[in-house]
PDB file of N, CA and C in Angstrom:
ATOM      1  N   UNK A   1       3.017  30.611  11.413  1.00  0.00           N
ATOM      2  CA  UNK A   1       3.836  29.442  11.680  1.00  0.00           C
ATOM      3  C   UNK A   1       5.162  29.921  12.275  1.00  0.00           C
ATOM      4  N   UNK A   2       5.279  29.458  13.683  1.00  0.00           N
ATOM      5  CA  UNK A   2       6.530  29.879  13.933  1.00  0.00           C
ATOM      6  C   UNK A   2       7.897  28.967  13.452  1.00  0.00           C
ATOM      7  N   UNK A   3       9.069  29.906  13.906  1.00  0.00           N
ATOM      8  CA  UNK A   3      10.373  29.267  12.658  1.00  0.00           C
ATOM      9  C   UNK A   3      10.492  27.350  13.351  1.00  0.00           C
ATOM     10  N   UNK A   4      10.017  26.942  14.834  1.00  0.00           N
ATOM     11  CA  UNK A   4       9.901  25.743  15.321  1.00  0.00           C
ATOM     12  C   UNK A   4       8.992  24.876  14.134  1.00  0.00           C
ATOM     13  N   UNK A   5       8.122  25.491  13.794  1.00  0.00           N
ATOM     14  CA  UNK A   5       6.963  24.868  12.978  1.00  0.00           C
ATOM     15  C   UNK A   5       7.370  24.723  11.607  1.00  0.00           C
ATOM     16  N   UNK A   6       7.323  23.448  10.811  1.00  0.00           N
ATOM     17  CA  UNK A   6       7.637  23.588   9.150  1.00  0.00           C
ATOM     18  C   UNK A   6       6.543  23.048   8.849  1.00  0.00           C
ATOM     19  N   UNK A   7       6.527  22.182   7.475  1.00  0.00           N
ATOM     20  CA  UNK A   7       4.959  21.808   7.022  1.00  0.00           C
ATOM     21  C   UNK A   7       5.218  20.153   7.443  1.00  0.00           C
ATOM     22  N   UNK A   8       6.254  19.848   7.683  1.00  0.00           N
ATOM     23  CA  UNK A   8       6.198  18.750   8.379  1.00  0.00           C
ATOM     24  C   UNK A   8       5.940  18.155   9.908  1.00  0.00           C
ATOM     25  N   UNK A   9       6.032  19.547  10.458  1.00  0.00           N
ATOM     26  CA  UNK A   9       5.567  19.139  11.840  1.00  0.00           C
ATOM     27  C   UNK A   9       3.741  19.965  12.403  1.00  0.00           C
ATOM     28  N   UNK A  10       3.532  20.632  11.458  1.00  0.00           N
ATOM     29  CA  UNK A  10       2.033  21.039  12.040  1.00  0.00           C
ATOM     30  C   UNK A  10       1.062  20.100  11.554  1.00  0.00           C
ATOM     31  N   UNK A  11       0.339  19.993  12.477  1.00  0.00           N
ATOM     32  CA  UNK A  11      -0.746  18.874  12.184  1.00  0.00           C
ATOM     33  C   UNK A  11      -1.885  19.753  11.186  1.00  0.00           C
ATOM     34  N   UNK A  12      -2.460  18.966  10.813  1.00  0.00           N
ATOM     35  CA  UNK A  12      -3.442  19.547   9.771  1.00  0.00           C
ATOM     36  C   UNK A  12      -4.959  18.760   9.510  1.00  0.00           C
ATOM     37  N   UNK A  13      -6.312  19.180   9.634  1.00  0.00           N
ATOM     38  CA  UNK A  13      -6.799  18.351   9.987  1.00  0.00           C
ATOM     39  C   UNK A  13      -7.455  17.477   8.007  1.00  0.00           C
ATOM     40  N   UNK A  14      -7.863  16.480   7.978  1.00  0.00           N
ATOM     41  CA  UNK A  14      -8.755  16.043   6.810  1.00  0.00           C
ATOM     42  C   UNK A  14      -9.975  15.331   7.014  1.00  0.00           C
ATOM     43  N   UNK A  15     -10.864  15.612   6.745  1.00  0.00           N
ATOM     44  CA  UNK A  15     -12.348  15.213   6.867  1.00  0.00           C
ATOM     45  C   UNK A  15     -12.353  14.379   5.693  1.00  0.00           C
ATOM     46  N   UNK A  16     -13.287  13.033   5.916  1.00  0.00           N
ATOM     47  CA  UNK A  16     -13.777  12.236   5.231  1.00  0.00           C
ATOM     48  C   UNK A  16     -14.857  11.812   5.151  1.00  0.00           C
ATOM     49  N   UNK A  17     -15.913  11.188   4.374  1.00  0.00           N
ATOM     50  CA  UNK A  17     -17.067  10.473   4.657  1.00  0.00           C
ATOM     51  C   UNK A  17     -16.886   9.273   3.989  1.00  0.00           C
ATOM     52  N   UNK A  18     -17.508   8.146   4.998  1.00  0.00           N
ATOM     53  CA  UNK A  18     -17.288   7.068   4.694  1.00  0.00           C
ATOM     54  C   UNK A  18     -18.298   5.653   4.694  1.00  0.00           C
ATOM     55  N   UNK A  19     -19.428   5.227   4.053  1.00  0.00           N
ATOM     56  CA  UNK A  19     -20.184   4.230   4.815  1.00  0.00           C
ATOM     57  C   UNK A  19     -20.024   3.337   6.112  1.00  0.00           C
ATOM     58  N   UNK A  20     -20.516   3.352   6.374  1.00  0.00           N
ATOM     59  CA  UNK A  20     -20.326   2.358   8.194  1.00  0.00           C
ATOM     60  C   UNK A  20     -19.944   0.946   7.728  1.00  0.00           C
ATOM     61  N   UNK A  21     -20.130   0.438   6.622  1.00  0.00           N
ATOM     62  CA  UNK A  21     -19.243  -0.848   6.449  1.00  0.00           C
ATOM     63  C   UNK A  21     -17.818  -0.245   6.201  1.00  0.00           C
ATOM     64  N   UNK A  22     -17.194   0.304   5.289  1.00  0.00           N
ATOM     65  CA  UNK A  22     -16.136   0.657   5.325  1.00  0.00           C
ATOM     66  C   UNK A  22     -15.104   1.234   6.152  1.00  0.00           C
ATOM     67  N   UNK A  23     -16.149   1.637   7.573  1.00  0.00           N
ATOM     68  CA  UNK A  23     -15.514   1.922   8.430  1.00  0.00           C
ATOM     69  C   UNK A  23     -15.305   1.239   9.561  1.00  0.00           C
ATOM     70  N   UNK A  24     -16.375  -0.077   9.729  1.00  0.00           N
ATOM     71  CA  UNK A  24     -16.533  -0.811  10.293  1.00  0.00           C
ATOM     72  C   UNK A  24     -14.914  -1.995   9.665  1.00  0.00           C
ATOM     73  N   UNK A  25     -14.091  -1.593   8.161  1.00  0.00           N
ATOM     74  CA  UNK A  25     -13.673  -2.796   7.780  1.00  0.00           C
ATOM     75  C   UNK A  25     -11.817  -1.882   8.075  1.00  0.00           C
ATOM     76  N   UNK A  26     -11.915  -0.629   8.265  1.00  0.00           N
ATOM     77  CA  UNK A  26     -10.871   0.037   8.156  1.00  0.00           C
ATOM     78  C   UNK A  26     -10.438  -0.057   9.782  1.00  0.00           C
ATOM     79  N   UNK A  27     -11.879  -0.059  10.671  1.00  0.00           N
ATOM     80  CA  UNK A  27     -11.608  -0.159  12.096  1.00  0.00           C
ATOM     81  C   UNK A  27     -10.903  -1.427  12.142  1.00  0.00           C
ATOM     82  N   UNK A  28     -11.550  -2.849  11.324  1.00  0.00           N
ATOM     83  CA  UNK A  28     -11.052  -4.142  11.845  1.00  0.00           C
ATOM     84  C   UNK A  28      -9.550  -4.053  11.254  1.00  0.00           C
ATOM     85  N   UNK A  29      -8.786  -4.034  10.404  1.00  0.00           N
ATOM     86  CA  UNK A  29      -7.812  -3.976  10.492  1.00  0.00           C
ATOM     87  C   UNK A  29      -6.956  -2.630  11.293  1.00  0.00           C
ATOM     88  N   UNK A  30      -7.468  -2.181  11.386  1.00  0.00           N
ATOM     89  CA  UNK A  30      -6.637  -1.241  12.494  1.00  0.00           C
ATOM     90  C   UNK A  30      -6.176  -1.723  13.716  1.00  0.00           C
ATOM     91  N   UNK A  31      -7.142  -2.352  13.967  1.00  0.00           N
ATOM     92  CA  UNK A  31      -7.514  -3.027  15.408  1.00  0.00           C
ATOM     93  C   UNK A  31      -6.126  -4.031  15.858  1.00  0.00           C
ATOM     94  N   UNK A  32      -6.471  -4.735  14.533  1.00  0.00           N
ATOM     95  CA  UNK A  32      -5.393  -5.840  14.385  1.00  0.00           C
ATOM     96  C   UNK A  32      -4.045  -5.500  14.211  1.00  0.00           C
ATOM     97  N   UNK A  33      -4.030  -4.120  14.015  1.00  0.00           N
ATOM     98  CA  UNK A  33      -2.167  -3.701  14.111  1.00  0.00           C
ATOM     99  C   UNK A  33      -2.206  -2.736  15.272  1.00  0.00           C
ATOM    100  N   UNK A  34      -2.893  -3.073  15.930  1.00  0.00           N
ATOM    101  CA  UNK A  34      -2.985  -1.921  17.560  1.00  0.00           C
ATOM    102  C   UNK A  34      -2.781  -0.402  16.930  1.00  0.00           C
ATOM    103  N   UNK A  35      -3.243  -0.103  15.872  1.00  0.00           N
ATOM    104  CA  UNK A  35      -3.497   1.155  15.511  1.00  0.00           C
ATOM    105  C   UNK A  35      -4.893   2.088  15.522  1.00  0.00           C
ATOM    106  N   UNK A  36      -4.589   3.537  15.348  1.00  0.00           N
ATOM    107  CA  UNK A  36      -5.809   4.029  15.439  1.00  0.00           C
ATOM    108  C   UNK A  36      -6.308   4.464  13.901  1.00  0.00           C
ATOM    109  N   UNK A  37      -7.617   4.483  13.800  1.00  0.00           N
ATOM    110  CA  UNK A  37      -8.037   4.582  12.430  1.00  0.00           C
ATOM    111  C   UNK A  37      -7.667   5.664  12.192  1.00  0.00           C
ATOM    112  N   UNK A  38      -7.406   6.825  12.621  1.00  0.00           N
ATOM    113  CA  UNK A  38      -6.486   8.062  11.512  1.00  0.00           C
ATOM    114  C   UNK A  38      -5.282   7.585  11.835  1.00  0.00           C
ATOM    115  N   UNK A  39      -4.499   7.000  11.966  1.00  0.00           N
ATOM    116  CA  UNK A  39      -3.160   6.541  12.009  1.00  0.00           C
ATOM    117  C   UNK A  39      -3.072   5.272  10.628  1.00  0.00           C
ATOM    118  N   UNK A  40      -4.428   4.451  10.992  1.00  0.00           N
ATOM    119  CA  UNK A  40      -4.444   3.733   9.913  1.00  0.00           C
ATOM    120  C   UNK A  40      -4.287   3.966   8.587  1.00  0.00           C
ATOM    121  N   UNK A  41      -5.304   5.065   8.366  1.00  0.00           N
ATOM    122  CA  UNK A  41      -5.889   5.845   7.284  1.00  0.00           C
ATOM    123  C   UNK A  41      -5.008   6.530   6.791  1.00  0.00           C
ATOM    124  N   UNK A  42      -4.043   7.328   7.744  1.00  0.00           N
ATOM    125  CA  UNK A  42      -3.164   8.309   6.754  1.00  0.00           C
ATOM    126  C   UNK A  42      -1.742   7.073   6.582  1.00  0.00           C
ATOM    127  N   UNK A  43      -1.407   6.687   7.150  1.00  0.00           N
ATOM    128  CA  UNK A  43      -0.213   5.389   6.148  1.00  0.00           C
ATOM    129  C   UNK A  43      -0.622   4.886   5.324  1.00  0.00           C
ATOM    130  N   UNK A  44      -1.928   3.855   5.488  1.00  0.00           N
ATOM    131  CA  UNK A  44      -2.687   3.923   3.987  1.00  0.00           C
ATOM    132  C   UNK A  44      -2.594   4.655   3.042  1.00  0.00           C
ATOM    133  N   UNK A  45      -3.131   5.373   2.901  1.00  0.00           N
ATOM    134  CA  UNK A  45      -3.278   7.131   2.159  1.00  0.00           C
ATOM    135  C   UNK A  45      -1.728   7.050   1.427  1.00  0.00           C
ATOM    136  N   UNK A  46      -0.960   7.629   2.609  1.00  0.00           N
ATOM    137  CA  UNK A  46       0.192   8.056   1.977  1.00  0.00           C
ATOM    138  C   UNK A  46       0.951   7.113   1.487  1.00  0.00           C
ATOM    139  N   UNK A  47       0.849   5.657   1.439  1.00  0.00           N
ATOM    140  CA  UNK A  47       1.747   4.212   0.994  1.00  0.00           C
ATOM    141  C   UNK A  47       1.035   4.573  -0.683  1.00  0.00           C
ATOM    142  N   UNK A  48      -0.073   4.927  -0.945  1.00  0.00           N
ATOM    143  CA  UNK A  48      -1.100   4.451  -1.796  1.00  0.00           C
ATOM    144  C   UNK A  48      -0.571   5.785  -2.759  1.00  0.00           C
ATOM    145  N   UNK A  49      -0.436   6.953  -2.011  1.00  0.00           N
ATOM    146  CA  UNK A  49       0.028   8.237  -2.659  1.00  0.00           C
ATOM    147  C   UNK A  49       1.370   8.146  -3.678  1.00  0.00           C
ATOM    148  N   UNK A  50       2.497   7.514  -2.277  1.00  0.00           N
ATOM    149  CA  UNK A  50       3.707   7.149  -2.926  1.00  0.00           C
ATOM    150  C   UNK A  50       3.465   6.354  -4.403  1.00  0.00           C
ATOM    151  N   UNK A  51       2.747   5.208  -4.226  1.00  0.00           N
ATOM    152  CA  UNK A  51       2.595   4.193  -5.825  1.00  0.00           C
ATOM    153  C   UNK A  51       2.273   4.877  -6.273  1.00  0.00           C
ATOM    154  N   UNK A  52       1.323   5.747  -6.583  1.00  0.00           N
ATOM    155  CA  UNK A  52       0.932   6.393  -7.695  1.00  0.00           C
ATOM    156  C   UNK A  52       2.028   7.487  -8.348  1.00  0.00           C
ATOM    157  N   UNK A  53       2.820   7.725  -7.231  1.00  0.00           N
ATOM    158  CA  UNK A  53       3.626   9.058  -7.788  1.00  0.00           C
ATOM    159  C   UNK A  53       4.922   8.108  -8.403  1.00  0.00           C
ATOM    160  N   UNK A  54       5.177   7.010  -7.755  1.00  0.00           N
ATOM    161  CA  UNK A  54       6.302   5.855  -8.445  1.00  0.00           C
ATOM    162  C   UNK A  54       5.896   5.743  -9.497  1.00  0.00           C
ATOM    163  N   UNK A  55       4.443   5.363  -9.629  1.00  0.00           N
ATOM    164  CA  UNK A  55       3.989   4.236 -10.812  1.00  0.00           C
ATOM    165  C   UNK A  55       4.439   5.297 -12.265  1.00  0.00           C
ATOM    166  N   UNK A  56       4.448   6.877 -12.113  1.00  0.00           N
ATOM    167  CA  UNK A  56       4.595   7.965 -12.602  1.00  0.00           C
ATOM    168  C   UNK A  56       5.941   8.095 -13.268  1.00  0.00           C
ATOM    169  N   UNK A  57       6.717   7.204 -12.598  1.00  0.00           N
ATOM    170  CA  UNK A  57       8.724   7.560 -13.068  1.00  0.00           C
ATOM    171  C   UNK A  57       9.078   6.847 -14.461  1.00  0.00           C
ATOM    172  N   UNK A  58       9.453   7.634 -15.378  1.00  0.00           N
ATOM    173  CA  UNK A  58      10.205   6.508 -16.091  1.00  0.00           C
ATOM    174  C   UNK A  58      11.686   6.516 -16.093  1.00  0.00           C
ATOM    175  N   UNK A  59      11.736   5.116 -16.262  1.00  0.00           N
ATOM    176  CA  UNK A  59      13.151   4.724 -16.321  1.00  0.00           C
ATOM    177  C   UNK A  59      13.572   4.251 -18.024  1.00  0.00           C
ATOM    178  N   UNK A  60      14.589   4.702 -18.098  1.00  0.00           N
ATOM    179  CA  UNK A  60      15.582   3.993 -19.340  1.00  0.00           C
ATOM    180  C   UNK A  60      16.585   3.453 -18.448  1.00  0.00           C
ATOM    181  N   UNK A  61      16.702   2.440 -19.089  1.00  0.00           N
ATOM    182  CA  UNK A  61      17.812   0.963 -19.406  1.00  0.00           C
ATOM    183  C   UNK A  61      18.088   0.780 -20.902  1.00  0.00           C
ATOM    184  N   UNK A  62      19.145   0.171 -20.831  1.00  0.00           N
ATOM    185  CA  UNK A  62      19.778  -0.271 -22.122  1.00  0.00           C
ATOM    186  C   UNK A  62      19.575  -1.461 -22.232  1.00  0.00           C
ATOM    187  N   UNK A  63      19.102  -2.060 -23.489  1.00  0.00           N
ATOM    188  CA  UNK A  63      18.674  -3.351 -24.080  1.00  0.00           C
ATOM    189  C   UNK A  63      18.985  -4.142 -23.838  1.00  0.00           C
ATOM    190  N   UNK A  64      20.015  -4.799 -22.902  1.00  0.00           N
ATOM    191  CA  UNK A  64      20.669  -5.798 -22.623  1.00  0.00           C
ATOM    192  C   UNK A  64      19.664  -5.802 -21.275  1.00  0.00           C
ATOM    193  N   UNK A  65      19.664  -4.614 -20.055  1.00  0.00           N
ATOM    194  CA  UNK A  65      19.158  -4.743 -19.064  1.00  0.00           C
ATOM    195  C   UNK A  65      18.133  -4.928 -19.002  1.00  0.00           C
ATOM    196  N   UNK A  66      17.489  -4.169 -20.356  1.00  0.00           N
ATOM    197  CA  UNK A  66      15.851  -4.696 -20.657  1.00  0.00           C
ATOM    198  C   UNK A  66      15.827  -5.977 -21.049  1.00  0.00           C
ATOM    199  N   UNK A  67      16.389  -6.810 -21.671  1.00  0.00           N
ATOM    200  CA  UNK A  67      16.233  -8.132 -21.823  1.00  0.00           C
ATOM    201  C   UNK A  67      15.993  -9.086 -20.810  1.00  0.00           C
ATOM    202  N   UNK A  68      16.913  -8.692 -20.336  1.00  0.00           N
ATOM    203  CA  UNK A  68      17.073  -9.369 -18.865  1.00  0.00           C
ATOM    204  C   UNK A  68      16.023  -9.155 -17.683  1.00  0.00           C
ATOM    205  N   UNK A  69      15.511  -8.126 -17.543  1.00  0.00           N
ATOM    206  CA  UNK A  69      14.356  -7.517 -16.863  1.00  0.00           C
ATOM    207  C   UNK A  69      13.219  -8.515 -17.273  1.00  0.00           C
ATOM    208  N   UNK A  70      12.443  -8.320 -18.905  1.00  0.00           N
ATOM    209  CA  UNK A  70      12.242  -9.277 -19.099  1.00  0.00           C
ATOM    210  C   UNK A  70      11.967 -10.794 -19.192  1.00  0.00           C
ATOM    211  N   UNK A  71      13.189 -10.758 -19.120  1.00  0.00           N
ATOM    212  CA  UNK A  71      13.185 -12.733 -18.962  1.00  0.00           C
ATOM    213  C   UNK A  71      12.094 -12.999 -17.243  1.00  0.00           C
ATOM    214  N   UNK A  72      12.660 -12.319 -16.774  1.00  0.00           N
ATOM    215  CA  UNK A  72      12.418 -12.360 -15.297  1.00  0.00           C
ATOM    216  C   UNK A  72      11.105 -12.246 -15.165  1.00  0.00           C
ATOM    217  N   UNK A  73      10.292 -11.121 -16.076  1.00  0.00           N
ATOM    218  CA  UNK A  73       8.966 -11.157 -16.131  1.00  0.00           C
ATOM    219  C   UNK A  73       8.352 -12.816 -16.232  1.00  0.00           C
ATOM    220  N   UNK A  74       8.975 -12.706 -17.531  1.00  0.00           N
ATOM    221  CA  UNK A  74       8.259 -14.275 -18.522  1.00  0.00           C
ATOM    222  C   UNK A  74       8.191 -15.277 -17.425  1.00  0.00           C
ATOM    223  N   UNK A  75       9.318 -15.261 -16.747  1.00  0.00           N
ATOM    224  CA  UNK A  75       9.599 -16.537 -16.321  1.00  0.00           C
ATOM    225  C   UNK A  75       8.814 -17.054 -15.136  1.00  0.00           C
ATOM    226  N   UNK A  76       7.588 -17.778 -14.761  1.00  0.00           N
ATOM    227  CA  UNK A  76       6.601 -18.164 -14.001  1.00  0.00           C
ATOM    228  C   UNK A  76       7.838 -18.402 -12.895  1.00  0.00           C
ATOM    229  N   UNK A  77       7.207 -18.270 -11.342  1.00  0.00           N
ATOM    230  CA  UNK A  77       7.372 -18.386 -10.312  1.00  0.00           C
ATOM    231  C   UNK A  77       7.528 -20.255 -10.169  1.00  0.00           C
ATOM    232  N   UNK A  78       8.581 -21.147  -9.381  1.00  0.00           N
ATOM    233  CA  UNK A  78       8.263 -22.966  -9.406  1.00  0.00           C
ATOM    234  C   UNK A  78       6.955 -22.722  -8.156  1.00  0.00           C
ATOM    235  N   UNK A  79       5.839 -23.366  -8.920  1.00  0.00           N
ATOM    236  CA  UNK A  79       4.905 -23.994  -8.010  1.00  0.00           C
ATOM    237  C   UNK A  79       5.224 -24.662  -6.526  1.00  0.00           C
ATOM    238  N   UNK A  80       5.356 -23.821  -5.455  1.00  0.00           N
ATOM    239  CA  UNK A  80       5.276 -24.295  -3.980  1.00  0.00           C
ATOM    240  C   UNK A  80       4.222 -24.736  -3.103  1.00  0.00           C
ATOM    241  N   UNK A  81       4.107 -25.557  -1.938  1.00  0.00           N
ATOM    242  CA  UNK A  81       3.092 -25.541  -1.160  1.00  0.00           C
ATOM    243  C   UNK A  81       2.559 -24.184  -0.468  1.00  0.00           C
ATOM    244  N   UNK A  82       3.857 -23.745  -0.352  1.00  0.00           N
ATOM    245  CA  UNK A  82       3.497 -22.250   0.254  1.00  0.00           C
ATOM    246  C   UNK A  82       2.700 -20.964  -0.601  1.00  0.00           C
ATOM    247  N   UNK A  83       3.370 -21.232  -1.679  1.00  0.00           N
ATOM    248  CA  UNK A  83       2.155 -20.162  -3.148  1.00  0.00           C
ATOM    249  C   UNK A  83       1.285 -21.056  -3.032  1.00  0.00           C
ATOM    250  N   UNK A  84       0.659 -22.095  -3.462  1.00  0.00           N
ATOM    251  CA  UNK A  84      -0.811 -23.046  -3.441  1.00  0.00           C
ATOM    252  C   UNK A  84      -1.120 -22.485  -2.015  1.00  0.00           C
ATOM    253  N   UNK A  85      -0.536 -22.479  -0.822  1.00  0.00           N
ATOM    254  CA  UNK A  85      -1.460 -22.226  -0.058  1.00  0.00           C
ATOM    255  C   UNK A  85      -1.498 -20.840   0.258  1.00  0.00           C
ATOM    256  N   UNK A  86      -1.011 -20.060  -0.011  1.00  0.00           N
ATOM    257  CA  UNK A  86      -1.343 -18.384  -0.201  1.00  0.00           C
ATOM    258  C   UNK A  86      -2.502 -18.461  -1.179  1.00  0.00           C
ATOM    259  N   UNK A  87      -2.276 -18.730  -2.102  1.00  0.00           N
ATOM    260  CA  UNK A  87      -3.559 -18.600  -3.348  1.00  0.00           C
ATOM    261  C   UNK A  87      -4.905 -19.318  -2.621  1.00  0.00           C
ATOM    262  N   UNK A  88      -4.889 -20.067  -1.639  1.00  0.00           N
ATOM    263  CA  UNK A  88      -6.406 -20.522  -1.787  1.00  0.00           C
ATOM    264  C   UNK A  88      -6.686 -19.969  -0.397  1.00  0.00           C
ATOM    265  N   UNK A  89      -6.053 -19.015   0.312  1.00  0.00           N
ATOM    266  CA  UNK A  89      -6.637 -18.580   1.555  1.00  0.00           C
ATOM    267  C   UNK A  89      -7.512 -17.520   1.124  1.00  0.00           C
ATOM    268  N   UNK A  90      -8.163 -17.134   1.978  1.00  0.00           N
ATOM    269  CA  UNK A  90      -9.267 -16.209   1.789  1.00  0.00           C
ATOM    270  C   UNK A  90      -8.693 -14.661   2.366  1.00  0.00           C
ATOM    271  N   UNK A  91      -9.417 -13.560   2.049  1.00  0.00           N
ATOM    272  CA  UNK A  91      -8.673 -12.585   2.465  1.00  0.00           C
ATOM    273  C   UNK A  91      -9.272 -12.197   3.851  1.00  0.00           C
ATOM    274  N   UNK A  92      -9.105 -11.796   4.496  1.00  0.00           N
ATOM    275  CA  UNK A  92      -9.787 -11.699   6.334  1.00  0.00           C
ATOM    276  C   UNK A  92     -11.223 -10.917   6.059  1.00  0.00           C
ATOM    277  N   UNK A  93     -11.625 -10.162   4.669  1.00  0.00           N
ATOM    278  CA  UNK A  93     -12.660  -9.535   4.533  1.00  0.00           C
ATOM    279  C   UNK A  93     -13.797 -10.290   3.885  1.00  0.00           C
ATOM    280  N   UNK A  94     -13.066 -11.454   3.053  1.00  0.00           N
ATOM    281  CA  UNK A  94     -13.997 -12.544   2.362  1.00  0.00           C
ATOM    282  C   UNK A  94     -14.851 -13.287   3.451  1.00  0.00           C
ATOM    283  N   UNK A  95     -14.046 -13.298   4.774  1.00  0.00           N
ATOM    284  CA  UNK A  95     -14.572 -14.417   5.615  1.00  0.00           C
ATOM    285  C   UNK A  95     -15.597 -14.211   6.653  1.00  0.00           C
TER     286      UNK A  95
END
């Protein structure tokens, strides 16, 4: 690796196997963001990498902030036309 090259700029290759529906469903949304399926695949990948390594952190707060955190949980979202109609659309793979 020359000193131009770090581990962030050499490409590296990853092999996958995948059923032909799944690739047939990774192509259709690709498609739809004018992307290419390894372009797709590795933001995928790495969005999916990040949550898991987040989902991993803990945090302390103090009881007051946890309360409050809280409440916010409990507290149901007001019923909109716009949530009713998010909830009853279908997902582009259902259809």
């Amino acid at each position: 690796m020359s000193h131009a090259q770090t581990k962030e700029t050499v490409s590296v290759s990853i092999n996958i196997r995948a059923k032909a529906k799944q690739r047939d469903l990774i192509d259709q949304a690709a498609d739809r963001l004018g992307r290419s399926r390894s372009d797709f695949m590795l933001e995928a990948a790495c969005r999916e990498a990040e949550d898991v390594l987040l989902d991993q952190a803990f945090f302390t707060v103090d009881e007051g902030t946890f309360a409050q955190f809280q409440a916010l949980l409990d507290k149901p979202l007001p019923p909109t036309d716009k949530l009713r109609r998010l909830l009853r659309t279908k997902a582009p793979w259902e259809q």
